[in-house]
N, C-alpha and C. Protein backbone atom coordinates (compact mmCIF):
# COMPACT_ATOMS: atom_id res chain seq x y z
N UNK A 1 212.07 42.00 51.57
CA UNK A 1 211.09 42.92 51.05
C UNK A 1 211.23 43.06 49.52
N UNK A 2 212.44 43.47 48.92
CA UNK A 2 212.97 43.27 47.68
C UNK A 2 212.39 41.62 46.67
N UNK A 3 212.70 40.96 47.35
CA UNK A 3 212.45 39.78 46.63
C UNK A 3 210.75 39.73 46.57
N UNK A 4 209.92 40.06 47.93
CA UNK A 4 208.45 39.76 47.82
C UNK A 4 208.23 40.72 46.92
N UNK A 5 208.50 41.85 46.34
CA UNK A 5 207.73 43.17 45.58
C UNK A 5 208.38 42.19 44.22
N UNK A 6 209.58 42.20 44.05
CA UNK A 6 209.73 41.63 42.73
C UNK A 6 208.69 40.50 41.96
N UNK A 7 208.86 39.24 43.27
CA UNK A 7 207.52 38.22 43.06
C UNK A 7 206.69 38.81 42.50
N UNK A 8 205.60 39.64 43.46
CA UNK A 8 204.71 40.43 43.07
C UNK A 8 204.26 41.03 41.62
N UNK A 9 205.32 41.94 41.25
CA UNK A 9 205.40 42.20 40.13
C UNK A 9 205.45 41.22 39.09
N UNK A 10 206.46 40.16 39.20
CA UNK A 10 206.62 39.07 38.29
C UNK A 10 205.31 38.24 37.84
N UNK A 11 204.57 37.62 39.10
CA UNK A 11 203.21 37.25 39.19
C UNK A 11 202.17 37.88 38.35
N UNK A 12 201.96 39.67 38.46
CA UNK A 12 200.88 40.14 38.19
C UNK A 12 201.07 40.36 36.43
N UNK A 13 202.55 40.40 36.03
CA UNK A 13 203.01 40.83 34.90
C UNK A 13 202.77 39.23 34.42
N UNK A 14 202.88 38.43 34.72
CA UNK A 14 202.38 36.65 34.26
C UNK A 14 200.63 36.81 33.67
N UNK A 15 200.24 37.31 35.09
CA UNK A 15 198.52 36.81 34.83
C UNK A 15 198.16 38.22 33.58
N UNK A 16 198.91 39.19 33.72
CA UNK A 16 198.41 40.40 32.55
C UNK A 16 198.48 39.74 31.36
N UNK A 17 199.91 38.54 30.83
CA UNK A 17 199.09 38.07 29.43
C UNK A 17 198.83 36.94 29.34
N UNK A 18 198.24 36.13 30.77
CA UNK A 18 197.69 34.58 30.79
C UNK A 18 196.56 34.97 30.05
N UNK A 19 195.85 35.96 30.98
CA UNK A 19 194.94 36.47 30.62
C UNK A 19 194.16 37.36 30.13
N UNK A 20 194.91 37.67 29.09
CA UNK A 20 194.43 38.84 28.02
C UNK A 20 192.94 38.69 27.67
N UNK A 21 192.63 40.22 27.43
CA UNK A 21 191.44 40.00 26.95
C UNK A 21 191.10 39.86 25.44
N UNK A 22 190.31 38.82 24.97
CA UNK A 22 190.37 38.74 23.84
C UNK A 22 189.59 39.77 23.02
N UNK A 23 189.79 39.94 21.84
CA UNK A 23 189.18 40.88 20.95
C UNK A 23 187.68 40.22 20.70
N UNK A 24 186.84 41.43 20.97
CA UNK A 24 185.57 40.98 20.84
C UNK A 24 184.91 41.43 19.83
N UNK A 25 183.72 40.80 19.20
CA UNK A 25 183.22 41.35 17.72
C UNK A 25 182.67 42.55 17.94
N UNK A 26 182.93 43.69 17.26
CA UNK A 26 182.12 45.37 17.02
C UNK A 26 181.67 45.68 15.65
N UNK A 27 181.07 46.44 15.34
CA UNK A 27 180.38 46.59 14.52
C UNK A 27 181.30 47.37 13.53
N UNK A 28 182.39 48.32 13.97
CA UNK A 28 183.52 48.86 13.29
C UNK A 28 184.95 47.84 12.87
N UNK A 29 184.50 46.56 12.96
CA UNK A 29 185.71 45.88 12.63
C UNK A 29 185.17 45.16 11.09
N UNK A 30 185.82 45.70 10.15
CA UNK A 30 185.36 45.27 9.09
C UNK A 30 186.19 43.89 8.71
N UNK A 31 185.29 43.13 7.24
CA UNK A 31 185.05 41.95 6.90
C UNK A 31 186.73 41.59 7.17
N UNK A 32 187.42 41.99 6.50
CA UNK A 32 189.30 41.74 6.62
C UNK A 32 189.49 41.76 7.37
N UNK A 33 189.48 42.48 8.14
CA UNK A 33 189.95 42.61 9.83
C UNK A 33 189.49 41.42 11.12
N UNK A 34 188.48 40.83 10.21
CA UNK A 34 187.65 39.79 10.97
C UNK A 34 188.51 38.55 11.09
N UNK A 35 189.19 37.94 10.07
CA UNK A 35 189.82 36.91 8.85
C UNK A 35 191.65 37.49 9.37
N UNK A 36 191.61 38.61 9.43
CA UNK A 36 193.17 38.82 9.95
C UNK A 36 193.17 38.29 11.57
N UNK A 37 192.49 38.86 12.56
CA UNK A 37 192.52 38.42 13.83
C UNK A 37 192.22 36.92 14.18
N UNK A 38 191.77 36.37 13.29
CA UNK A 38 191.24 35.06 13.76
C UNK A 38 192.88 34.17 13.14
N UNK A 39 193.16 34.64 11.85
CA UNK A 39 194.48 33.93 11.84
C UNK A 39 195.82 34.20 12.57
N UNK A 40 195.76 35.48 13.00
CA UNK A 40 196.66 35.92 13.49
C UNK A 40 196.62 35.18 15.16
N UNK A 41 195.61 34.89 15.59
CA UNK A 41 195.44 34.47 16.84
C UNK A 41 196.05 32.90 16.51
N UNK A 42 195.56 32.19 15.03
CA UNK A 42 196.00 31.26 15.25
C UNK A 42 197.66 30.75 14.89
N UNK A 43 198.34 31.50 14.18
CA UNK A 43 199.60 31.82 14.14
C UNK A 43 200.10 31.70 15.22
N UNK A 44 199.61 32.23 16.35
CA UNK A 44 200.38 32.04 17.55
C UNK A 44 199.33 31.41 18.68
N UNK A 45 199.06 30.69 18.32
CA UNK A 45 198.11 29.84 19.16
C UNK A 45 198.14 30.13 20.50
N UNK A 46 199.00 29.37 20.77
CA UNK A 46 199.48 29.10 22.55
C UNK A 46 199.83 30.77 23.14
N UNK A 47 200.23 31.79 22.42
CA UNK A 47 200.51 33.07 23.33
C UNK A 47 199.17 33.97 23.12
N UNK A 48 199.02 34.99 24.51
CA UNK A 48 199.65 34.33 25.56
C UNK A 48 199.59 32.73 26.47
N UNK A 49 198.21 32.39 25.92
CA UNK A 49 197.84 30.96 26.92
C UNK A 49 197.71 29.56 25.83
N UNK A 50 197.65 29.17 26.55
CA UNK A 50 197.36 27.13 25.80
C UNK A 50 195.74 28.04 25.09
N UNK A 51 195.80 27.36 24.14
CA UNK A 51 194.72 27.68 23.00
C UNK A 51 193.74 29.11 23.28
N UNK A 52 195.09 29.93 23.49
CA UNK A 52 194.36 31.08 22.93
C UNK A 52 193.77 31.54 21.61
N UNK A 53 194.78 31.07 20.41
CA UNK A 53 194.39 32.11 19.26
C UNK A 53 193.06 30.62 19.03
N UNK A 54 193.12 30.00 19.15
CA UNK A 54 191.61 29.00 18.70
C UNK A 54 190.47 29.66 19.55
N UNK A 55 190.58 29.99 20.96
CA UNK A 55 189.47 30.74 21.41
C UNK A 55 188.91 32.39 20.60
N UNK A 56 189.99 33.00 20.53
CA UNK A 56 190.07 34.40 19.62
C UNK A 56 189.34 33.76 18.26
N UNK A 57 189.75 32.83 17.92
CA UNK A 57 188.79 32.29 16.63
C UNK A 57 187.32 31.82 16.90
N UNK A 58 187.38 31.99 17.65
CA UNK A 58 185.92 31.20 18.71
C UNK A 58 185.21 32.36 18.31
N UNK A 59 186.08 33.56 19.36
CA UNK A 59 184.58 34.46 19.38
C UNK A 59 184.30 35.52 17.92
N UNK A 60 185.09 34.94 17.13
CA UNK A 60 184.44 35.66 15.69
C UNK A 60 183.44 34.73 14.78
N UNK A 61 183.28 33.46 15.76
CA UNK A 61 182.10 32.36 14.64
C UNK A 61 180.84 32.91 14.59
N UNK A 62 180.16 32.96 14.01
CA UNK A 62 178.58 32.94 13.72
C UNK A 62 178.34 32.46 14.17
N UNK A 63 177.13 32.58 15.28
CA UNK A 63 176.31 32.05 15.90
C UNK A 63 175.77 30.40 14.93
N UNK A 64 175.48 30.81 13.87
CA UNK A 64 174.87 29.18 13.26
C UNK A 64 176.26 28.72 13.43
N UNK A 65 177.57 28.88 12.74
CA UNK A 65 178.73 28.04 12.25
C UNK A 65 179.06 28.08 13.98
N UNK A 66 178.74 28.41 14.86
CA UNK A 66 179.18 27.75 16.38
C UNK A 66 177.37 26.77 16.67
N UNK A 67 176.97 26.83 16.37
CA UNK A 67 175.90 25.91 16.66
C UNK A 67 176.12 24.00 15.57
N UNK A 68 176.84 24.06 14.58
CA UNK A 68 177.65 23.07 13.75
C UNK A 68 178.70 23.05 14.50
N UNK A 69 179.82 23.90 14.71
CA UNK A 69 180.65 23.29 15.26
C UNK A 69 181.30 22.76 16.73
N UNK A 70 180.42 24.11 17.78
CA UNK A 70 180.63 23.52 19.62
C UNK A 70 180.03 23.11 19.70
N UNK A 71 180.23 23.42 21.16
CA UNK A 71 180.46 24.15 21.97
C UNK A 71 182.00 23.88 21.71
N UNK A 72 182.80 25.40 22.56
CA UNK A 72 184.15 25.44 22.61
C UNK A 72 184.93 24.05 22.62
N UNK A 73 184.69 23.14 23.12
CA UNK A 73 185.65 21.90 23.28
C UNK A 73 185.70 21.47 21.88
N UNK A 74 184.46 20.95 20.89
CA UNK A 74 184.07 20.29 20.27
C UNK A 74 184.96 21.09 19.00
N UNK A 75 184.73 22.86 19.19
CA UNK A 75 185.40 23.53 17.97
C UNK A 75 187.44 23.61 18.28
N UNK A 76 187.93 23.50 19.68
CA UNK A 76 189.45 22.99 19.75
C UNK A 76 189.54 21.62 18.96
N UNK A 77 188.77 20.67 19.28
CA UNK A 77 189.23 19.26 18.77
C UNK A 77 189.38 19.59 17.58
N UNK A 78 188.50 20.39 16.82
CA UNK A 78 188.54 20.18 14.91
C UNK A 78 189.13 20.74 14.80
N UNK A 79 189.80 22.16 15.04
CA UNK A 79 190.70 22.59 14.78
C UNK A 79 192.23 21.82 14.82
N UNK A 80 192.59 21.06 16.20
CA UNK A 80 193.55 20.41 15.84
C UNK A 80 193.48 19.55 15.05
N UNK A 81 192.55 18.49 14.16
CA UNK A 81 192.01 17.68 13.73
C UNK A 81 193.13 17.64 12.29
N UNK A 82 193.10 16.77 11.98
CA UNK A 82 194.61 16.90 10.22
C UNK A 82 193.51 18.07 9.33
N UNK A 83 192.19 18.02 9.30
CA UNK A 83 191.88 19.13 8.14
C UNK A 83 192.16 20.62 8.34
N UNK A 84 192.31 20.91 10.19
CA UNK A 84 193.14 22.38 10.15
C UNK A 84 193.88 22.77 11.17
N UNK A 85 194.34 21.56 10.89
CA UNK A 85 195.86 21.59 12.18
C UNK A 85 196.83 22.46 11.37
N UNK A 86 196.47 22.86 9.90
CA UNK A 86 197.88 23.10 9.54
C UNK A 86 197.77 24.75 10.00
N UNK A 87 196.45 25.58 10.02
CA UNK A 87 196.32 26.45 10.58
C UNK A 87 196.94 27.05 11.82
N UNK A 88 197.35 26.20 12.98
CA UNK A 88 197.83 26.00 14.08
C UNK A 88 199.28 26.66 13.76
N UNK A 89 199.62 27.64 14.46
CA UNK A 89 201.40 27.89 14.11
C UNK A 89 201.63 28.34 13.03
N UNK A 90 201.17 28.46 12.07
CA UNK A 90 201.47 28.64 10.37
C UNK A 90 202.21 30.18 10.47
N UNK A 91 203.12 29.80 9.30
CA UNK A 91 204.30 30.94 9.39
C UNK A 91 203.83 32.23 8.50
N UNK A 92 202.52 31.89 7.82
CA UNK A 92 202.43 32.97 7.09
C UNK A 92 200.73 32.84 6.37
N UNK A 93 199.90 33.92 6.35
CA UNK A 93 198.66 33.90 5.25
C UNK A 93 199.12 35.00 5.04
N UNK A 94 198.08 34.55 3.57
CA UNK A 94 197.42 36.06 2.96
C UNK A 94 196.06 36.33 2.97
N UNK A 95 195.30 37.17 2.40
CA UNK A 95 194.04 36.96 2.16
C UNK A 95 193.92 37.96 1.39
N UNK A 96 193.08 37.20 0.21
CA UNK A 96 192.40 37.76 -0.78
C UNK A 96 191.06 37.87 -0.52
N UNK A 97 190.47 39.09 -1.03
CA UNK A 97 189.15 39.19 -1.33
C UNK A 97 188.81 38.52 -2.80
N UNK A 98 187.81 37.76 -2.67
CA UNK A 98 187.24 37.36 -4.23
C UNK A 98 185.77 37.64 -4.35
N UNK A 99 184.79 38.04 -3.47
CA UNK A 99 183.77 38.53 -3.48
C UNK A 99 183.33 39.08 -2.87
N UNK A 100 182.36 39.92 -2.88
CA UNK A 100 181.81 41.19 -1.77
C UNK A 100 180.49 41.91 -2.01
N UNK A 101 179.64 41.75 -1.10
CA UNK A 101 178.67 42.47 -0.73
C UNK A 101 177.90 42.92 0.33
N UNK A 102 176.73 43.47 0.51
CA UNK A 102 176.57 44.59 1.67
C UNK A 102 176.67 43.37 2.94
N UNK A 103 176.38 42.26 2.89
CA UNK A 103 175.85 41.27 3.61
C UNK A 103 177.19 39.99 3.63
N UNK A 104 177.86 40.17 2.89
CA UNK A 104 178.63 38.66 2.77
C UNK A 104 179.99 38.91 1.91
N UNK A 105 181.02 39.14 2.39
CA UNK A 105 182.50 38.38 1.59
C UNK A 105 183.21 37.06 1.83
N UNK A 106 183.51 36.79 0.37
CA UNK A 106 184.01 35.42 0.92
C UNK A 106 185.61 35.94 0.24
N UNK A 107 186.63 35.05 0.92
CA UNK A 107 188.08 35.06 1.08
C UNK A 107 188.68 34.38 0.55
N UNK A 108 189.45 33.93 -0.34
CA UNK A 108 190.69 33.34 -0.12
C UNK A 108 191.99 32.95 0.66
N UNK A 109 192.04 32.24 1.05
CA UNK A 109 193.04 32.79 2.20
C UNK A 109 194.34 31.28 1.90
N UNK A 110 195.37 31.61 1.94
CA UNK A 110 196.71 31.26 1.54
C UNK A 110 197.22 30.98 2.85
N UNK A 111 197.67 29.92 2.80
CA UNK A 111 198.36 29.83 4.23
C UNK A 111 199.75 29.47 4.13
N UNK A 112 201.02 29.46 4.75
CA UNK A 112 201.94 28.61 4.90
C UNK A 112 202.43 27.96 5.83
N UNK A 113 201.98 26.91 6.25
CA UNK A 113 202.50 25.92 7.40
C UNK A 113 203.47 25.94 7.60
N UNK A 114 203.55 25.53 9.50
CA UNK A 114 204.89 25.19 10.02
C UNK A 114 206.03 24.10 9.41
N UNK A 115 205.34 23.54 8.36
CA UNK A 115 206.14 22.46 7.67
C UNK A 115 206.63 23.00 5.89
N UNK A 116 206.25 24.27 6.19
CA UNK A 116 206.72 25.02 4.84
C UNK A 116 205.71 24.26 3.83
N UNK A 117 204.56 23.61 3.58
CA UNK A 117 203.43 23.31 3.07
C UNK A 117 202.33 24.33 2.84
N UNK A 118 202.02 24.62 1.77
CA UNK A 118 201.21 25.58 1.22
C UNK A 118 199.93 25.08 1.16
N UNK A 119 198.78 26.22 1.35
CA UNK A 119 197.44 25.62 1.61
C UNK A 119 196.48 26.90 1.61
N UNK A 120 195.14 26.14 0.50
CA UNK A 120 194.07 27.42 0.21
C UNK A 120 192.47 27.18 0.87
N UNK A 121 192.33 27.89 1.96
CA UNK A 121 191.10 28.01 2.30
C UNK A 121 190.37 28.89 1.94
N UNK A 122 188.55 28.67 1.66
CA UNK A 122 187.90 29.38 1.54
C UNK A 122 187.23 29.69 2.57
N UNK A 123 187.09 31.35 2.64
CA UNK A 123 187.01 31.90 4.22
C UNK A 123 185.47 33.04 3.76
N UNK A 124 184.40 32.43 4.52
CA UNK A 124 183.15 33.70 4.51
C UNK A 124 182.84 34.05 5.38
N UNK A 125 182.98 35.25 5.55
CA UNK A 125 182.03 35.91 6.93
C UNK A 125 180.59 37.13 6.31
N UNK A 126 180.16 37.07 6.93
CA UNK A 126 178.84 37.58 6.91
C UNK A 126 178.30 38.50 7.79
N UNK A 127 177.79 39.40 7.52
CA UNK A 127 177.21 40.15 8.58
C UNK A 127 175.91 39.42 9.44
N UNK A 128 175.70 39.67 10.90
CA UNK A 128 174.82 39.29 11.46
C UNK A 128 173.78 40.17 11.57
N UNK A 129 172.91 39.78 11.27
CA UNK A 129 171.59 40.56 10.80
C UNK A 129 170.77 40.78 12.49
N UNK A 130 170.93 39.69 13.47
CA UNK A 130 169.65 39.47 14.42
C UNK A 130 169.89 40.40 15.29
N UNK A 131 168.80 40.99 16.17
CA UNK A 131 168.83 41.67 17.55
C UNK A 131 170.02 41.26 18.38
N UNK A 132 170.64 42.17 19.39
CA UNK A 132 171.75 41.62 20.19
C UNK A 132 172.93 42.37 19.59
N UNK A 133 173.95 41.55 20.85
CA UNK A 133 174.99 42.39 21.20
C UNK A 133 175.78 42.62 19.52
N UNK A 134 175.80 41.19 18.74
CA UNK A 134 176.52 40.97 17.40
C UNK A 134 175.47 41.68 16.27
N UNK A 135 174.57 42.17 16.15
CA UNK A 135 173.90 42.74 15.61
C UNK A 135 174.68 43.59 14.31
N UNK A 136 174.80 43.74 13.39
CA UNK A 136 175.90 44.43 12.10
C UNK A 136 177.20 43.97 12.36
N UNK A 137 177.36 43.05 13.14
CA UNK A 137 178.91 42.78 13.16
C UNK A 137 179.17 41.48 12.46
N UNK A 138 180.54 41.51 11.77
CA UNK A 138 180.96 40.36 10.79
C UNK A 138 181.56 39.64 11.43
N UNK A 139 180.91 38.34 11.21
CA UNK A 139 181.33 37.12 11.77
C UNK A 139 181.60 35.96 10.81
N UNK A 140 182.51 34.91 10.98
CA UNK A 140 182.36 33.88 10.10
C UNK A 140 181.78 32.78 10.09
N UNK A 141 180.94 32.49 8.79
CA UNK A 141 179.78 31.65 8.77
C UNK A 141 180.26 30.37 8.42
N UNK A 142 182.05 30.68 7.62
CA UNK A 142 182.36 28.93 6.95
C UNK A 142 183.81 28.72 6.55
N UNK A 143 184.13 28.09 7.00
CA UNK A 143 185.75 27.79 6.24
C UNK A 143 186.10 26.81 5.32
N UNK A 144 186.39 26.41 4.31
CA UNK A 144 186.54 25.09 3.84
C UNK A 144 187.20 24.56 4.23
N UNK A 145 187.46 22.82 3.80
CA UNK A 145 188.41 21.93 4.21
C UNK A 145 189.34 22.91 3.26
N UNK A 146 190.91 22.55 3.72
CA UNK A 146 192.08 22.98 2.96
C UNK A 146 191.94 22.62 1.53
N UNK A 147 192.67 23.00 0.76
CA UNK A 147 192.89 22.70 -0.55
C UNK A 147 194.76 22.53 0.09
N UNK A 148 195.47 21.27 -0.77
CA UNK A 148 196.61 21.82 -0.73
C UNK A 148 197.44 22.10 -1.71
N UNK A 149 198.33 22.94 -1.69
CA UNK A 149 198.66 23.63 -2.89
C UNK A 149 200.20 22.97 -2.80
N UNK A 150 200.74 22.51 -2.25
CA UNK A 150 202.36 21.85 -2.26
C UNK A 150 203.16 22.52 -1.65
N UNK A 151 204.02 22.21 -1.58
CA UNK A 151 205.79 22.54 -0.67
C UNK A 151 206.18 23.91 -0.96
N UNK A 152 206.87 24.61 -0.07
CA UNK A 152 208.01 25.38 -0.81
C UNK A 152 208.87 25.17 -0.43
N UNK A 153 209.60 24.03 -0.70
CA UNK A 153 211.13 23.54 -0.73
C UNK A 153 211.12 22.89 -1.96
C-alpha cells in the first residue's frame, strides 16, 4: 500500500512539471517582461520538458513573425539552427531598452552562451493592435541574426 501511494505521488508530482502551464500573453505583461520570459524559458530550455522554453517563446511571437517563421516545428528547427542555438542554455542576458513607444520597443539584448561567448541581439515587440484574445498585448515581431561580440575568457 505504502509503495503504490508513494508511486502515485511520485507520478503525479512528474506530470505537475512535464506539464506546466505555460505563460500566456495578457495585456498586463509589459514590453520587458515579454523579452525576460521568452529568454528565461530559453535559458532553461529542456525544464520542465524537451523544448519547453522554445515553446514559451512560441507563444509570445506575433502572429505575422509566427506566420514567417512556423508552424511550431519549423520555429524549433531555427531556433536550434547555428544563428540561435547560442540562445539555447545561455548562462546569462541582459536587456536594454534603446527605444520606446506607445506601439513598439525595440531591445538590446546581451547574451552569454554556454560556451562563455558573448552575443547582441536585436529584440522588438510590439503591441497587437487586432480584435481577439492578443488584442493590446505585446508580442514579438523580430529578432535579429546575432551579432557576436567575443569570448570572456
Amino acid at each position: 500500500m505504502k509503495k503504490t501511494f508513494l508511486y502515485v505521488i511520485v507520478v503525479l508530482f512528474h506530470f505537475s512539471f512535464c506539464y506546466a502551464d505555460l505563460i500566456k500573453p495578457r495585456i498586463n505583461i509589459e514590453p520587458d517582461k515579454v523579452v525576460s520570459i521568452q529568454l528565461k524559458g530559453l535559458m532553461k530550455n529542456d525544464i520542465p520538458s524537451k523544448d519547453y522554453g522554445i515553446k514559451q517563446t512560441w507563444e509570445f511571437a506575433h502572429p505575422v513573425n509566427k506566420k514567417y517563421t512556423g508552424p511550431l516545428p519549423k520555429f524549433l528547427k531555427m531556433i536550434k539552427s547555428n544563428n540561435y542555438i547560442m540562445l539555447l542554455d545561455h548562462l546569462s542576458h541582459e536587456i536594454k531598452n534603446i527605444y520606446s513607444s506607445p506601439k513598439k520597443v525595440v531591445f538590446e539584448v546581451f547574451i552569454l552562451d554556454k560556451n562563455k561567448d558573448y552575443y547582441k541581439f536585436q529584440w522588438i515587440v510590439e503591441k497587437y493592435s487586432k480584435e481577439g484574445r492578443l488584442k493590446d498585448c505585446w508580442l514579438t515581431t523580430s529578432v535579429s541574426n546575432p551579432i557576436s561580440l567575443g569570448s570572456s575568457t
